[in-house]
Protein backbone atom coordinates (compact mmCIF):
# COMPACT_ATOMS: atom_id res chain seq x y z
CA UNK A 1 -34.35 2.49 -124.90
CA UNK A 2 -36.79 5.53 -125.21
CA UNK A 3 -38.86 3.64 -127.28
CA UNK A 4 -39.07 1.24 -125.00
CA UNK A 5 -39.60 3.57 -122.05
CA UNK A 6 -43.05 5.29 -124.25
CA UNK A 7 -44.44 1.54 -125.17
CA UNK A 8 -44.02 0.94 -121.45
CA UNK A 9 -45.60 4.00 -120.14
CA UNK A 10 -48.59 3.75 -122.35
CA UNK A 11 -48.94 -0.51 -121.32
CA UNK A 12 -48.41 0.85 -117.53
CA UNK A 13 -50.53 4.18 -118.13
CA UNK A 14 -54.54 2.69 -117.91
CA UNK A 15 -52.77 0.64 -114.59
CA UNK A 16 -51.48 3.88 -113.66
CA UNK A 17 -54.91 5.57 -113.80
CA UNK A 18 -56.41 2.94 -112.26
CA UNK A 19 -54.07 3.38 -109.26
CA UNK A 20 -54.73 7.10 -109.06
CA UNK A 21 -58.88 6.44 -108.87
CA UNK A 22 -58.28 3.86 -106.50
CA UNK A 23 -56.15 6.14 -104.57
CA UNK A 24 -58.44 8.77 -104.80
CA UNK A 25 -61.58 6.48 -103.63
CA UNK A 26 -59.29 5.56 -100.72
CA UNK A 27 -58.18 8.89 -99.72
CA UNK A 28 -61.99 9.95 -100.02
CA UNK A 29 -63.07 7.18 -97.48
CA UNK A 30 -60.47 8.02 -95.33
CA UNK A 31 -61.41 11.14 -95.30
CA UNK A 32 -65.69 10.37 -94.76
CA UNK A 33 -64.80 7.76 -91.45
CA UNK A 34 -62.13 10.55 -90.36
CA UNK A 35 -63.94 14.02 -90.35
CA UNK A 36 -66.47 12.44 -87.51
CA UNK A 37 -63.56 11.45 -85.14
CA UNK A 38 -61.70 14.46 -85.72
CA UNK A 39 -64.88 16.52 -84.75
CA UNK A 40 -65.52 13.95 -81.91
CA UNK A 41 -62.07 14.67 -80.74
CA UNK A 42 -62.06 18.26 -80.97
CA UNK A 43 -65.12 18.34 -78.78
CA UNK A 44 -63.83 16.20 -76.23
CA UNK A 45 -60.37 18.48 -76.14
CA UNK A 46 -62.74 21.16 -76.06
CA UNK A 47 -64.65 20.23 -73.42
CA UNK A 48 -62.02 18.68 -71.41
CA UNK A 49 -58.74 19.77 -71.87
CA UNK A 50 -59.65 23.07 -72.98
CA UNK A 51 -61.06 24.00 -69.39
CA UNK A 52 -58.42 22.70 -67.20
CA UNK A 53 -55.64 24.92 -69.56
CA UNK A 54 -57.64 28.06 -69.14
CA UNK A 55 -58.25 27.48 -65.13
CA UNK A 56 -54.11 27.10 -65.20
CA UNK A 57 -53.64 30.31 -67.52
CA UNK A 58 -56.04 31.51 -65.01
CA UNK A 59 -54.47 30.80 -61.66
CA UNK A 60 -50.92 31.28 -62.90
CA UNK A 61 -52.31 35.23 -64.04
CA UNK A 62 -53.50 35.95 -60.80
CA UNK A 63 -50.40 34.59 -58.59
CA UNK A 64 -48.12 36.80 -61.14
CA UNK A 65 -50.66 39.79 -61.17
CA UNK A 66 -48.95 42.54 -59.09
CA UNK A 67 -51.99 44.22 -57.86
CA UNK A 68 -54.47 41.44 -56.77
CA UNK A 69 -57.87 41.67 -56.41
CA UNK A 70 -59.53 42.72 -53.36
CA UNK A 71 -61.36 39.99 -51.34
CA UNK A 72 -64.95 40.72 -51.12
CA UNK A 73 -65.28 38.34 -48.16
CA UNK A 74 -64.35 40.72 -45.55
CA UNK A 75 -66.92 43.35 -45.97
CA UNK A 76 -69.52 41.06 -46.37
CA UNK A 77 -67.63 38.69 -42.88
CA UNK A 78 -67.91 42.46 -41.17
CA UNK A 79 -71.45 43.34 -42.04
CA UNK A 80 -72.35 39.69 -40.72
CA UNK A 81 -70.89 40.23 -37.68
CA UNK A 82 -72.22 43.26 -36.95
CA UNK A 83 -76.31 42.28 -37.78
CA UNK A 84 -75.29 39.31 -35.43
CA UNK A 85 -74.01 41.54 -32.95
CA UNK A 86 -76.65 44.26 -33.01
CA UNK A 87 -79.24 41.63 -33.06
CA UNK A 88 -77.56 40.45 -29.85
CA UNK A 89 -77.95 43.91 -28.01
CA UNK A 90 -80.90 44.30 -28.83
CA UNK A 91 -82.33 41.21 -27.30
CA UNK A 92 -80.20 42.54 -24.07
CA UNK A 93 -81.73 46.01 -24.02
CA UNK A 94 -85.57 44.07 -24.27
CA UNK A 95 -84.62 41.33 -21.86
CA UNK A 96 -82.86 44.47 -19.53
CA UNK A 97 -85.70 46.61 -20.19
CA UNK A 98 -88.52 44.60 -19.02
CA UNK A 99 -85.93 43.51 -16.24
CA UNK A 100 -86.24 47.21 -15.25
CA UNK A 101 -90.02 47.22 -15.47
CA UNK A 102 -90.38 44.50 -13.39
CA UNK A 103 -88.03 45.85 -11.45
CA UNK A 104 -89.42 49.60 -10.92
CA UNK A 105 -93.39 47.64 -10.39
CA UNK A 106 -91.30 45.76 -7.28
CA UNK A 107 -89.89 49.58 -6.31
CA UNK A 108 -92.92 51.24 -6.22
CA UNK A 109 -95.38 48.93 -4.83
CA UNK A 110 -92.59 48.49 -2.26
CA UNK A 111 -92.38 52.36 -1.57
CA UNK A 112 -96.36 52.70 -2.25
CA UNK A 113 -96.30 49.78 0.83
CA UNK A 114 -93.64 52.01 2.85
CA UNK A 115 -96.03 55.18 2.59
CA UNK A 116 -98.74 53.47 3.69
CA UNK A 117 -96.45 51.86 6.61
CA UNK A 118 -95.08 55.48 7.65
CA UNK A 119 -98.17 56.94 7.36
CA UNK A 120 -100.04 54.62 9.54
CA UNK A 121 -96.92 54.55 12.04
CA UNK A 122 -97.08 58.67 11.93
CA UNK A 123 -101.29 58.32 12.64
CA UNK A 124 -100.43 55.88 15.90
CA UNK A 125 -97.71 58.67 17.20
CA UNK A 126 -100.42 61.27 16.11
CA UNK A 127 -103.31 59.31 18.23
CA UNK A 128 -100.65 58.70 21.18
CA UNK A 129 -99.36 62.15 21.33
CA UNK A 130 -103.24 63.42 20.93
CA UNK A 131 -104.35 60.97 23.95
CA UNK A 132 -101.28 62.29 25.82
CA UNK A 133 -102.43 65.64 25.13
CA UNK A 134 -106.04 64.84 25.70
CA UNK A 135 -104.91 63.68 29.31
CA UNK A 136 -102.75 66.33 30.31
CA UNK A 137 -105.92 68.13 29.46
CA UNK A 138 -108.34 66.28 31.44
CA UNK A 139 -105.52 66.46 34.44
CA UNK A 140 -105.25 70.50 34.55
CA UNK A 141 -109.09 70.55 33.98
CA UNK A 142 -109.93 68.66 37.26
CA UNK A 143 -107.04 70.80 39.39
CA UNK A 144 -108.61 74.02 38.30
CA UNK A 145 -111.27 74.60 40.76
């Protein structure tokens, strides 16, 4: 039986070898139209996948993280508001400030115009009280003898 067994194995041994190179050719293609896809794949995942998984990680950090970050929106919300809001006054203090020049023009040509109105009011009383005068004058000057 062993004898048979060894005359076998050396009839079955160059089929054997074959088999082996064969094998090995096949494994060796596999291997050439494999690598590509593989890298292909990895790229993809990479890409794709890859992100998505870290943006999770990500977001499931932060919701667990016991001391959150400050928002930086507030500050920068506050600062806005307050340009807009100084920007706003200050178009009321010029629009209220050349209001008030307008304004104080009106008030003094108005008091310049009462001046001149008193003044010429005080001249009549003046020329009355001076024609008065003036008569009483000419009346004790004609009883004198």
């Amino acid at each position: 039986m062993r004898a048979q067994a060894v005359r076998t194995g050396h009839r079955v041994a160059p089929m054997a070898d074959q088999a082996r190179t064969a094998a090995a050719h096949r494994f060796e293609d596999a291997r050439y139209w494999a690598a590509p896809r593989l890298e292909s794949a990895a790229h993809g995942f990479e890409d794709e996948f890859a992100p998505r998984v870290s943006h999770m990680l990500t977001t499931a950090a932060r919701k667990i993280d016991p001391t959150p970050t400050r928002s930086r929106r507030w500050p920068m919300l506050v600062l806005m508001t307050g340009i807009a809001l100084g920007a706003m006054g200050y178009m009321a203090y010029r629009r209220n400030a050349q209001q008030w020049t307008e304004h104080m023009k009106e008030s003094a040509s108005d008091a310049s115009r009462w001046v001149n109105e008193k003044a010429e009011r005080t001249a009549e009383s003046a020329d009355r009280i001076a024609a008065n005068v003036s008569n009483k004058a000419d009346e004790a000057s004609r009883k004198m003898p």
